[in-house]
PDB file of N, CA and C in Angstrom:
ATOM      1  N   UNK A   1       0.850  -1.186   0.000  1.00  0.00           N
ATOM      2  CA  UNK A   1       0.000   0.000   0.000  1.00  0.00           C
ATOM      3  C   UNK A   1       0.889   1.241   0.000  1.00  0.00           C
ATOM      4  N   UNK A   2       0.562   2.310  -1.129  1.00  0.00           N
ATOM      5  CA  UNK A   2       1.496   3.332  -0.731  1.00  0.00           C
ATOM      6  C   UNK A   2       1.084   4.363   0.311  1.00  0.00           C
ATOM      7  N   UNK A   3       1.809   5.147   0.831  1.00  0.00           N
ATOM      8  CA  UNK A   3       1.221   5.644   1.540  1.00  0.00           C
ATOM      9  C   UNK A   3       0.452   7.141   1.319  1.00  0.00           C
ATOM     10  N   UNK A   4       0.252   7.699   0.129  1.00  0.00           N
ATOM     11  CA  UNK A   4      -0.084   8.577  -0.149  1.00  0.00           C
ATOM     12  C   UNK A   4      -1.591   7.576  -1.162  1.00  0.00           C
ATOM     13  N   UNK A   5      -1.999   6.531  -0.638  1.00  0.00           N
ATOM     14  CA  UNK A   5      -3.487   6.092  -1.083  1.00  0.00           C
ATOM     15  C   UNK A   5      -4.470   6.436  -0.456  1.00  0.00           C
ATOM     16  N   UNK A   6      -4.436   7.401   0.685  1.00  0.00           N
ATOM     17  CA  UNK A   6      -4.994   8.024   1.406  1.00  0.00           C
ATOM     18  C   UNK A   6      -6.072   9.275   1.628  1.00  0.00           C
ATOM     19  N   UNK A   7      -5.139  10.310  -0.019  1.00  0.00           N
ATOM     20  CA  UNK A   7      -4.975  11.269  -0.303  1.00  0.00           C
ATOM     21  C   UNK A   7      -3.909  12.333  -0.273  1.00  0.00           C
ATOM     22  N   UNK A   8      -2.967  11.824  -0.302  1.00  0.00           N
ATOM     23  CA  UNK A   8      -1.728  12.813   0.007  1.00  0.00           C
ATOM     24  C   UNK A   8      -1.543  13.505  -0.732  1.00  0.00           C
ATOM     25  N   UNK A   9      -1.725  13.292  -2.159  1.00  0.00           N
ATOM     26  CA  UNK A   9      -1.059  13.610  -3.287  1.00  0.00           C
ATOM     27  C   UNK A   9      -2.289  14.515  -4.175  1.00  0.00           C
ATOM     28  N   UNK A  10      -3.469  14.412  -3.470  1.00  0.00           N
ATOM     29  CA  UNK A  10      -4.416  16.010  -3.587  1.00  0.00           C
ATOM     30  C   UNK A  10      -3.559  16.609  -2.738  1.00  0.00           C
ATOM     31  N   UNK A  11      -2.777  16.542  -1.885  1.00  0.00           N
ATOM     32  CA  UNK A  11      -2.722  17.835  -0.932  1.00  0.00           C
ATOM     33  C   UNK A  11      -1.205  18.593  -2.056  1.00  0.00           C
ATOM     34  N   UNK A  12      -0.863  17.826  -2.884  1.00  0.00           N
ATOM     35  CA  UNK A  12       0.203  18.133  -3.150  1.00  0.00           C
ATOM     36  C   UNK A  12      -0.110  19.376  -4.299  1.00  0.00           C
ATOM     37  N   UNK A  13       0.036  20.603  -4.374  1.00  0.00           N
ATOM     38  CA  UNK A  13      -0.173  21.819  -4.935  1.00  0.00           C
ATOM     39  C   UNK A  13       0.232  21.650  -6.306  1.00  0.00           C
ATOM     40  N   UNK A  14      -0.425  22.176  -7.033  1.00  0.00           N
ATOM     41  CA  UNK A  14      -0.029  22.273  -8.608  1.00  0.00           C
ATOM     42  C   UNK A  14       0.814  23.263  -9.129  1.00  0.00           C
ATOM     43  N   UNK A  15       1.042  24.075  -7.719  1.00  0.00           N
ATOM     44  CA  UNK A  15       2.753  25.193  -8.505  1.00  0.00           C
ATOM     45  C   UNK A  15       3.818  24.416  -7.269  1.00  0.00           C
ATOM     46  N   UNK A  16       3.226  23.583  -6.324  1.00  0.00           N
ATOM     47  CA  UNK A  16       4.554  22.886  -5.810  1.00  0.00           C
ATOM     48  C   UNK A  16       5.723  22.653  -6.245  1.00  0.00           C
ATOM     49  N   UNK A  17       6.960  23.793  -5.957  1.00  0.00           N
ATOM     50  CA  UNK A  17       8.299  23.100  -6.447  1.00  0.00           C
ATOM     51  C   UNK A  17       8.786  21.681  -6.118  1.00  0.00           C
ATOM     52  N   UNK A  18       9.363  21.309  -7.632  1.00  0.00           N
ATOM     53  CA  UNK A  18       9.970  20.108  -7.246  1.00  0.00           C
ATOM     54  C   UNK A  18      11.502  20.033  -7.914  1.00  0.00           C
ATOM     55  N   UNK A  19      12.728  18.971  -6.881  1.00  0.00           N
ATOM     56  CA  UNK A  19      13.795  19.436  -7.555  1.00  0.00           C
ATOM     57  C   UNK A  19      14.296  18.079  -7.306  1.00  0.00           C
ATOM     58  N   UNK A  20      15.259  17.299  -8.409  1.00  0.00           N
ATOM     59  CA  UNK A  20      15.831  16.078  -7.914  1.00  0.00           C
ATOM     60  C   UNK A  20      16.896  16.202  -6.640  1.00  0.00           C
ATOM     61  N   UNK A  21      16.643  14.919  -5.642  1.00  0.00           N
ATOM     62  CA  UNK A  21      17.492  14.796  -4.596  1.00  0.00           C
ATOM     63  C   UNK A  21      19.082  14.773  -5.438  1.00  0.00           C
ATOM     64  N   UNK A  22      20.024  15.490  -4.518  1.00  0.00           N
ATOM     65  CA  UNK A  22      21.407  15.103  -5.357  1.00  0.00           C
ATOM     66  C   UNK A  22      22.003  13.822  -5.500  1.00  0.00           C
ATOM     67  N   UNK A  23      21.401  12.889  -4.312  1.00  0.00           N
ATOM     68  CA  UNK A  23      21.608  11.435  -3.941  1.00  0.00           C
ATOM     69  C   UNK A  23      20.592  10.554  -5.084  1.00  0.00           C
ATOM     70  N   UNK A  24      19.808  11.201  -5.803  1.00  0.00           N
ATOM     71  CA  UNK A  24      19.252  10.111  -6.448  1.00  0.00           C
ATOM     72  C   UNK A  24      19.790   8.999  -7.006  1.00  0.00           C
ATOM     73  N   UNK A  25      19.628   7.532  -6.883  1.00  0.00           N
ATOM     74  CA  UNK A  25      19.438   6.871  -7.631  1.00  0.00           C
ATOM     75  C   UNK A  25      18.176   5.847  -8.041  1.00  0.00           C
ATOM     76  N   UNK A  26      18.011   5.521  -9.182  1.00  0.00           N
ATOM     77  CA  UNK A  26      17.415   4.925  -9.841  1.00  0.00           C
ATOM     78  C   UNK A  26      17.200   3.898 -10.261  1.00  0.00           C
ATOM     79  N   UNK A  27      16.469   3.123  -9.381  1.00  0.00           N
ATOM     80  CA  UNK A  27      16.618   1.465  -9.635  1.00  0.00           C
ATOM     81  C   UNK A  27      15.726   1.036 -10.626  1.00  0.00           C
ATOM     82  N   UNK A  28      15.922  -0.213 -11.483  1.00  0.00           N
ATOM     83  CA  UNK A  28      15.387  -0.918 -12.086  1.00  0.00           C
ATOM     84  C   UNK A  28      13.747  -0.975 -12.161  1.00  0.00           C
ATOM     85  N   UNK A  29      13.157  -0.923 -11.063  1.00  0.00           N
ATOM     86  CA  UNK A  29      11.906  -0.803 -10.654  1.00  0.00           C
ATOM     87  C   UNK A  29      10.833   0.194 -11.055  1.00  0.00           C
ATOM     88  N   UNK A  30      11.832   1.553 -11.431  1.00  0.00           N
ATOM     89  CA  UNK A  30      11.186   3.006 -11.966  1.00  0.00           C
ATOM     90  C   UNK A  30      10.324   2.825 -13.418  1.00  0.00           C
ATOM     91  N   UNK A  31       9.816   3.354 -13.740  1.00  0.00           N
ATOM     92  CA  UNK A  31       8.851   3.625 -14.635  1.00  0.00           C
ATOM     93  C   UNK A  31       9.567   5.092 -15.603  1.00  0.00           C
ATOM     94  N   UNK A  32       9.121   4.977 -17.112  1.00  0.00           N
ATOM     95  CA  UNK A  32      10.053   5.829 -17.687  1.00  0.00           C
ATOM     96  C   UNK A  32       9.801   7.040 -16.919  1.00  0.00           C
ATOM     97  N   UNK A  33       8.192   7.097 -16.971  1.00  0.00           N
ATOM     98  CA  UNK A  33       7.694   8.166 -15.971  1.00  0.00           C
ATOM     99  C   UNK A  33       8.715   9.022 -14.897  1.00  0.00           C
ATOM    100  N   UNK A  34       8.965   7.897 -14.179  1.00  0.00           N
ATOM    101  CA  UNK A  34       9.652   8.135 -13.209  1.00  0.00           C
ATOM    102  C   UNK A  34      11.180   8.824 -13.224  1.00  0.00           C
ATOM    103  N   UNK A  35      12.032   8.277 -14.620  1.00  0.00           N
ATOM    104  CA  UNK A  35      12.856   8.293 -14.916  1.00  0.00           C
ATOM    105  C   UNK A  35      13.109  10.119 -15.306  1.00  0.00           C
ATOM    106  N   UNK A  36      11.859  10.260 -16.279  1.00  0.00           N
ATOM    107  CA  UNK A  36      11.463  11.319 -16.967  1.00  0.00           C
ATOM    108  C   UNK A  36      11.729  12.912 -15.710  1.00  0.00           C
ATOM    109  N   UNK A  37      10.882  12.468 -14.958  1.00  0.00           N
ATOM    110  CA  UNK A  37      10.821  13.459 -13.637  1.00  0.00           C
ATOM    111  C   UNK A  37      11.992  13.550 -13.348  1.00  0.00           C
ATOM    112  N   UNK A  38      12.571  12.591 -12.859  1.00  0.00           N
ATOM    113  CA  UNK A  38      14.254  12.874 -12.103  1.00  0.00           C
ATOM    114  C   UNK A  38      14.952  13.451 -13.184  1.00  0.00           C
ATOM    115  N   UNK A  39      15.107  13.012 -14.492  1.00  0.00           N
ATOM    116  CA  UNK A  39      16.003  13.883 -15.854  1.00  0.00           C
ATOM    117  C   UNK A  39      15.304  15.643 -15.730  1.00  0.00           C
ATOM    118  N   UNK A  40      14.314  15.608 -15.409  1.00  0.00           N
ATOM    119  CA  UNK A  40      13.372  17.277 -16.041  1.00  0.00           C
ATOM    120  C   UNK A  40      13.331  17.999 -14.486  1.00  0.00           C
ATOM    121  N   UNK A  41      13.986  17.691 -13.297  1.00  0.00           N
ATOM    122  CA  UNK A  41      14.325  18.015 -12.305  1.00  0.00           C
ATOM    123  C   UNK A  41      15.359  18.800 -11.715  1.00  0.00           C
ATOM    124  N   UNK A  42      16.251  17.858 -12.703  1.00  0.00           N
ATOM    125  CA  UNK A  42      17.324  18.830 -12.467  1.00  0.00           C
ATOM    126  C   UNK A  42      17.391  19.994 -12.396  1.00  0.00           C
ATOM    127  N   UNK A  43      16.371  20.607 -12.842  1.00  0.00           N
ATOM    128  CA  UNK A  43      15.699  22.233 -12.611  1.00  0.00           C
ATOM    129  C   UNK A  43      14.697  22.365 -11.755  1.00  0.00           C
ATOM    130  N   UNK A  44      14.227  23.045 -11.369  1.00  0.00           N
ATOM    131  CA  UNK A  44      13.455  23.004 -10.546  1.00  0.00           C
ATOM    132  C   UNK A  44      11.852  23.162 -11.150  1.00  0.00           C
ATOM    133  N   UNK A  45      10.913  22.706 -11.522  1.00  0.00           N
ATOM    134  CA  UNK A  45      10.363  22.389 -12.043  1.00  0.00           C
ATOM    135  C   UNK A  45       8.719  22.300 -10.896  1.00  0.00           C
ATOM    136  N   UNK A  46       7.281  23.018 -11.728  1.00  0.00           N
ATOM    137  CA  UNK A  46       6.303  22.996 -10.323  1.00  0.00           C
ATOM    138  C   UNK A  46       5.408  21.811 -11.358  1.00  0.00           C
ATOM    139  N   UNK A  47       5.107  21.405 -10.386  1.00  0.00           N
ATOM    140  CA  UNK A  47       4.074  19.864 -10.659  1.00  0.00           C
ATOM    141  C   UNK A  47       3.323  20.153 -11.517  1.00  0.00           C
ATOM    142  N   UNK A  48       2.520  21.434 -12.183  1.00  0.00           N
ATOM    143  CA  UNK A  48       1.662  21.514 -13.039  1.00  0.00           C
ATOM    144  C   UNK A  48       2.842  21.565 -14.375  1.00  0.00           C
ATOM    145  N   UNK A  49       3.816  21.958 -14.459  1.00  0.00           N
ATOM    146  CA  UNK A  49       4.940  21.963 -15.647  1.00  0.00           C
ATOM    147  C   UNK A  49       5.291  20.958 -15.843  1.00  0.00           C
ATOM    148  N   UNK A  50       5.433  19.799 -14.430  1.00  0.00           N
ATOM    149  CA  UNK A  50       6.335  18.863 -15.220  1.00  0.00           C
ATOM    150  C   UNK A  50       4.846  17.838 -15.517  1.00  0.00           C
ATOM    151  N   UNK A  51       3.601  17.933 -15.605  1.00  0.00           N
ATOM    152  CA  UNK A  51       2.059  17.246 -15.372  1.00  0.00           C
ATOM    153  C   UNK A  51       2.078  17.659 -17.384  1.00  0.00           C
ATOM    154  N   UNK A  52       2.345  18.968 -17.666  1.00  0.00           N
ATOM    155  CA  UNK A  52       2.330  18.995 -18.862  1.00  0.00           C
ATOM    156  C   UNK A  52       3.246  18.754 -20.255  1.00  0.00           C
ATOM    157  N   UNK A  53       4.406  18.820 -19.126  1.00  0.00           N
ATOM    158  CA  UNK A  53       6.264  18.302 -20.006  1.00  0.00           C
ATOM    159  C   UNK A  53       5.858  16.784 -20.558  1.00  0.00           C
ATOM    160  N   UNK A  54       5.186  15.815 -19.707  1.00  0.00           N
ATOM    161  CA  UNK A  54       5.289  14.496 -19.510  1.00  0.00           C
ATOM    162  C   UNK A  54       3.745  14.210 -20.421  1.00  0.00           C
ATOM    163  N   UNK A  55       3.056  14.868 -20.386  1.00  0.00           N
ATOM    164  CA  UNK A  55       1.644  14.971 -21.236  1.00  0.00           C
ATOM    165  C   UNK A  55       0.892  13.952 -20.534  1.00  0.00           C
ATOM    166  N   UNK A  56       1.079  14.187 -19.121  1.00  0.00           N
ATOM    167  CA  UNK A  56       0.055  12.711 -18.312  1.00  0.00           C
ATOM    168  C   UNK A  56      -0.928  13.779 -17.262  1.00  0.00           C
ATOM    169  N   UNK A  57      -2.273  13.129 -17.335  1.00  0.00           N
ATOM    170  CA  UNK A  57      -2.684  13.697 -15.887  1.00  0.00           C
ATOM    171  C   UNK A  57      -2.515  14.240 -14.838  1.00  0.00           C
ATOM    172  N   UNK A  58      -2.814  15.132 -14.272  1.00  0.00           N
ATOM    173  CA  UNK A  58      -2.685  15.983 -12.860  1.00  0.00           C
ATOM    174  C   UNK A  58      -2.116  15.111 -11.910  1.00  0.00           C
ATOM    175  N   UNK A  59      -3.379  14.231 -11.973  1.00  0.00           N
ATOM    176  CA  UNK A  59      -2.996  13.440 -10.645  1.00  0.00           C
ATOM    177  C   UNK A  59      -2.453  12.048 -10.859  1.00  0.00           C
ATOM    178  N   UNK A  60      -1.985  11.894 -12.158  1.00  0.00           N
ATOM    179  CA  UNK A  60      -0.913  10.857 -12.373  1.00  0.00           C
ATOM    180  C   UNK A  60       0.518  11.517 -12.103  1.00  0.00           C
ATOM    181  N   UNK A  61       0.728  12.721 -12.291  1.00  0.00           N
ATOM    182  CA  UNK A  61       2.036  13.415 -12.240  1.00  0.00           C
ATOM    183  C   UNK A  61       1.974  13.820 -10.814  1.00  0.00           C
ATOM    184  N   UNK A  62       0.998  13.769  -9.379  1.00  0.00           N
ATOM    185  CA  UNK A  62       1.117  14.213  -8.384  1.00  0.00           C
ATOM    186  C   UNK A  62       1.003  13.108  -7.502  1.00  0.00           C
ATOM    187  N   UNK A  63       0.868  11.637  -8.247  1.00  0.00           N
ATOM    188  CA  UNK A  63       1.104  10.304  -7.454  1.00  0.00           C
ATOM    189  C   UNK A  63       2.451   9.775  -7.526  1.00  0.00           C
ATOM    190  N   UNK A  64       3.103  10.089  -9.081  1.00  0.00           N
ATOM    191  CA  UNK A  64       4.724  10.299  -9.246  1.00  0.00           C
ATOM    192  C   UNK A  64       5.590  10.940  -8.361  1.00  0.00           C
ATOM    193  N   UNK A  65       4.924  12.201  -8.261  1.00  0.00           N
ATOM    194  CA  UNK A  65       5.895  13.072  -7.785  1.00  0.00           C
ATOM    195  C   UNK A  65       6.123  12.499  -5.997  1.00  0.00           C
ATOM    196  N   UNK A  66       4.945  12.296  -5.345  1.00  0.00           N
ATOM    197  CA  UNK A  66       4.543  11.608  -3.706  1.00  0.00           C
ATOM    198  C   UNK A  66       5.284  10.548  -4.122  1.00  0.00           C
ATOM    199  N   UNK A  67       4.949   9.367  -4.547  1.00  0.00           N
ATOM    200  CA  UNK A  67       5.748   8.028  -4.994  1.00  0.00           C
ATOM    201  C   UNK A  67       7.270   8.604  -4.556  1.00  0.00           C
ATOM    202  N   UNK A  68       8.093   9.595  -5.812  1.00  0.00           N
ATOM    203  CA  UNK A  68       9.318   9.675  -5.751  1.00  0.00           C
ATOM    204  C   UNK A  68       9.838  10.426  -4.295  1.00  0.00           C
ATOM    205  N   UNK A  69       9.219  11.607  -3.588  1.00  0.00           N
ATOM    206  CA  UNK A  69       9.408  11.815  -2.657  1.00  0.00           C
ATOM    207  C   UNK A  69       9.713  11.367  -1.142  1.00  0.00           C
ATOM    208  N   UNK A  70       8.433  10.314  -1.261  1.00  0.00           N
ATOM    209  CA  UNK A  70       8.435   8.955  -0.050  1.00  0.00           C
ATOM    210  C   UNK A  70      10.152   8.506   0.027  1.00  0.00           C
ATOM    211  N   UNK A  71      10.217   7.666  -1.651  1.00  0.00           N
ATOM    212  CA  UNK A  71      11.597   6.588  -1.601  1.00  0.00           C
ATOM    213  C   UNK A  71      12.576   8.321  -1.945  1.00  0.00           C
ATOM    214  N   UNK A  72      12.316   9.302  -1.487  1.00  0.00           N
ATOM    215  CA  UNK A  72      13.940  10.361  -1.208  1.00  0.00           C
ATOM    216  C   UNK A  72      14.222  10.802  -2.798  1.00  0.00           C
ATOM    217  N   UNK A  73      13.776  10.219  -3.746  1.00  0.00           N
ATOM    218  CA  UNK A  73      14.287  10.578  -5.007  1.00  0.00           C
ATOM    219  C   UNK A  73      14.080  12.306  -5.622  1.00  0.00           C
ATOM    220  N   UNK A  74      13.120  13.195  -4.823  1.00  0.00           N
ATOM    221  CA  UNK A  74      12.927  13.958  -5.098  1.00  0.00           C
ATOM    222  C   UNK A  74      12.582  15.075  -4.100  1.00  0.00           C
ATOM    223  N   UNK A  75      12.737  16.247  -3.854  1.00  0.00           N
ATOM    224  CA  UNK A  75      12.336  17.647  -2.822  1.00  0.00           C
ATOM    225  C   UNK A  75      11.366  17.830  -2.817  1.00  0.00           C
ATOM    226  N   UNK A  76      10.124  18.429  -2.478  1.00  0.00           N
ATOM    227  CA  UNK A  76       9.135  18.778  -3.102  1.00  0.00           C
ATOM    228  C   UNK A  76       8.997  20.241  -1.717  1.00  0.00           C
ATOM    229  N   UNK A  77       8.982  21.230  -2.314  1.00  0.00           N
ATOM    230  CA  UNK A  77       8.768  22.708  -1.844  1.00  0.00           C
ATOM    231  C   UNK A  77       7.060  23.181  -2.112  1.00  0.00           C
ATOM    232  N   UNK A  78       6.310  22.944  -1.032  1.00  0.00           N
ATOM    233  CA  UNK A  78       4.938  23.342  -1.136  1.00  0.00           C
ATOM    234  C   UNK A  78       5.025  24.730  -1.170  1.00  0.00           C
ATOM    235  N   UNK A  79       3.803  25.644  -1.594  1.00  0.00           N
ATOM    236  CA  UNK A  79       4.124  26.895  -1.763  1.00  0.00           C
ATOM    237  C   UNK A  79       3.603  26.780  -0.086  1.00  0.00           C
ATOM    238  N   UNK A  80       3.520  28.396   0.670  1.00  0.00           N
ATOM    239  CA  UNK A  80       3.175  28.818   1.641  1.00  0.00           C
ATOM    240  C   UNK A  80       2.091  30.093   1.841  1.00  0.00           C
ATOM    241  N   UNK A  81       1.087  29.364   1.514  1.00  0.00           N
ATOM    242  CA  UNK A  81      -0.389  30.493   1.861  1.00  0.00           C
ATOM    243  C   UNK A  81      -0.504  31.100   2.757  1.00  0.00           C
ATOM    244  N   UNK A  82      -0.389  32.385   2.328  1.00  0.00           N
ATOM    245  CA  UNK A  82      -0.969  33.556   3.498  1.00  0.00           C
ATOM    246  C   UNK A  82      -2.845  33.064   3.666  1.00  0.00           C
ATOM    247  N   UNK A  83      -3.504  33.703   4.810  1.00  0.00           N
ATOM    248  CA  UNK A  83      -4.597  33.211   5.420  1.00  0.00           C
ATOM    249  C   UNK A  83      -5.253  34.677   4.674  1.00  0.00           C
ATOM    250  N   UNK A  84      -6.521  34.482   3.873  1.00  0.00           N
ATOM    251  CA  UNK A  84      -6.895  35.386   3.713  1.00  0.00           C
ATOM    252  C   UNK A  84      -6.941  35.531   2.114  1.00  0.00           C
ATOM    253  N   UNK A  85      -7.727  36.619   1.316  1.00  0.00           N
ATOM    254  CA  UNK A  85      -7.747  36.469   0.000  1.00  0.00           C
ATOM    255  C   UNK A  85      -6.723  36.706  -0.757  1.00  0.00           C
ATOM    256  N   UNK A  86      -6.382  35.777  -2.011  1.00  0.00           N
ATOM    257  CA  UNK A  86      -5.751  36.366  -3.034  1.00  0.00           C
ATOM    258  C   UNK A  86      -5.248  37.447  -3.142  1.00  0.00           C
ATOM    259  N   UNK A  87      -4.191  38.477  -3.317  1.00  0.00           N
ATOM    260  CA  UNK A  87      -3.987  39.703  -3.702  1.00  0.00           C
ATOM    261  C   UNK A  87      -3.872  40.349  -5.351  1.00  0.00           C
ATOM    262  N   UNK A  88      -4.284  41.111  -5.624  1.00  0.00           N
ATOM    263  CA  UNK A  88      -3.939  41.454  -6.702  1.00  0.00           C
ATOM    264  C   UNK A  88      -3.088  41.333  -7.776  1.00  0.00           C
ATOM    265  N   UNK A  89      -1.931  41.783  -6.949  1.00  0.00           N
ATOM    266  CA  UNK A  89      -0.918  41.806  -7.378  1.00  0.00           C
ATOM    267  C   UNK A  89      -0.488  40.049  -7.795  1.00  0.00           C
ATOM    268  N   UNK A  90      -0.503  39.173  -7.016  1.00  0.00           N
ATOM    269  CA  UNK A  90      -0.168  37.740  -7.374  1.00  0.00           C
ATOM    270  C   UNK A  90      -1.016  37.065  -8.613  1.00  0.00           C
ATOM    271  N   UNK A  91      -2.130  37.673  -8.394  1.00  0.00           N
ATOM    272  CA  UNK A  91      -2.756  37.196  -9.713  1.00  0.00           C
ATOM    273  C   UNK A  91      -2.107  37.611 -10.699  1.00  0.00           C
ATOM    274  N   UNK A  92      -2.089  39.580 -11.350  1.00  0.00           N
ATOM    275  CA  UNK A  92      -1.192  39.230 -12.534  1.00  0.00           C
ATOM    276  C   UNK A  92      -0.020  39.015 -12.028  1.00  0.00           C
ATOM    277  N   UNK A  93       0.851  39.002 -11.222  1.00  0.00           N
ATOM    278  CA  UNK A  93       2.269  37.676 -11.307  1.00  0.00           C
ATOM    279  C   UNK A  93       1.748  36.362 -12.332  1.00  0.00           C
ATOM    280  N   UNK A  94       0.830  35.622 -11.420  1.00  0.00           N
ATOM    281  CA  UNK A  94       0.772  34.476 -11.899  1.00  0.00           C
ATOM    282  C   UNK A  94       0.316  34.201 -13.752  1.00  0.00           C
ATOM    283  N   UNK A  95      -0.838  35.382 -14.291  1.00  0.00           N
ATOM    284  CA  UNK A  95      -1.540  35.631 -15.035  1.00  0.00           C
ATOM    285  C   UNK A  95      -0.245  36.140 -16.364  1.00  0.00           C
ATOM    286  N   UNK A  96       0.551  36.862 -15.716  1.00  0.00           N
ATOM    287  CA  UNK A  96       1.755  37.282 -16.551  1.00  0.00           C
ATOM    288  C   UNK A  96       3.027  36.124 -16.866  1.00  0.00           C
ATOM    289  N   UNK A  97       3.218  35.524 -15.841  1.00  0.00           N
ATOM    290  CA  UNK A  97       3.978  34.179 -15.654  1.00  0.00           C
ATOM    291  C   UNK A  97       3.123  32.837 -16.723  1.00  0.00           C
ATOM    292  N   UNK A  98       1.834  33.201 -17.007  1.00  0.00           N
ATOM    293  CA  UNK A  98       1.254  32.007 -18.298  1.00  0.00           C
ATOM    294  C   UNK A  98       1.317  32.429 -19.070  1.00  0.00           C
ATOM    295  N   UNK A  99       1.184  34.199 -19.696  1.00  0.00           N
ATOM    296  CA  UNK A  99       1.223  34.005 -20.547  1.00  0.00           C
ATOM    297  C   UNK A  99       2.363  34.208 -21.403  1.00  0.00           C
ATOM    298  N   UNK A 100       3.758  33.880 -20.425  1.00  0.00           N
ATOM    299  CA  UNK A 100       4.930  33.881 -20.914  1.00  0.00           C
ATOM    300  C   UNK A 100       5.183  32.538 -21.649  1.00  0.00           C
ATOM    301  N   UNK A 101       4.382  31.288 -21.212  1.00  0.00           N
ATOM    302  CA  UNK A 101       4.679  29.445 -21.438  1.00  0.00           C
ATOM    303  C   UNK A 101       4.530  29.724 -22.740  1.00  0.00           C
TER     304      UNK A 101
END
């Protein structure tokens, strides 16, 4: 059973940074999937980028990413919500930041 069958991996944010561990290795067992993430890591990379790099589902790319995190293969940097609404200003950040992709 993994342990993110629970729901873990809704909790996991869709601009969540993610960055390969420097210790990674890669056993036999990985999935190209898997393989794919740790190569496109090496940068730092947020779960909705690497969900669309890989052309797989949200929450196939946020059971990967939990999967690789558990066995150490990967960082994962949740963002940190202020309590309270949205600001302005972050929207166009974010709004200006898409329509740079």
């Amino acid at each position: 059973m993994r342990p993110w069958q629970d729901g873990e991996p809704d909790d996991l944010a869709v601009e969540a940074l993610v960055s390969s561990a420097t210790s990674a290795q890669l056993g036999t067992t990985y999935t190209r999937e898997h393989r794919a993430i740790s190569e496109l890591c090496r940068r730092v990379r947020s779960v909705a980028e690497l969900s669309s790099l890989l052309a797989v589902p949200l929450g196939v790319t946020r059971a990967l990413v939990a999967d690789m995190e558990a066995d150490g293969l990967v960082r994962v940097y949740q963002p940190q919500l202020e309590a309270g609404p949205t600001g302005r200003g972050l929207l166009e950040r974010v709004l200006s930041g898409l329509r740079r992709l």
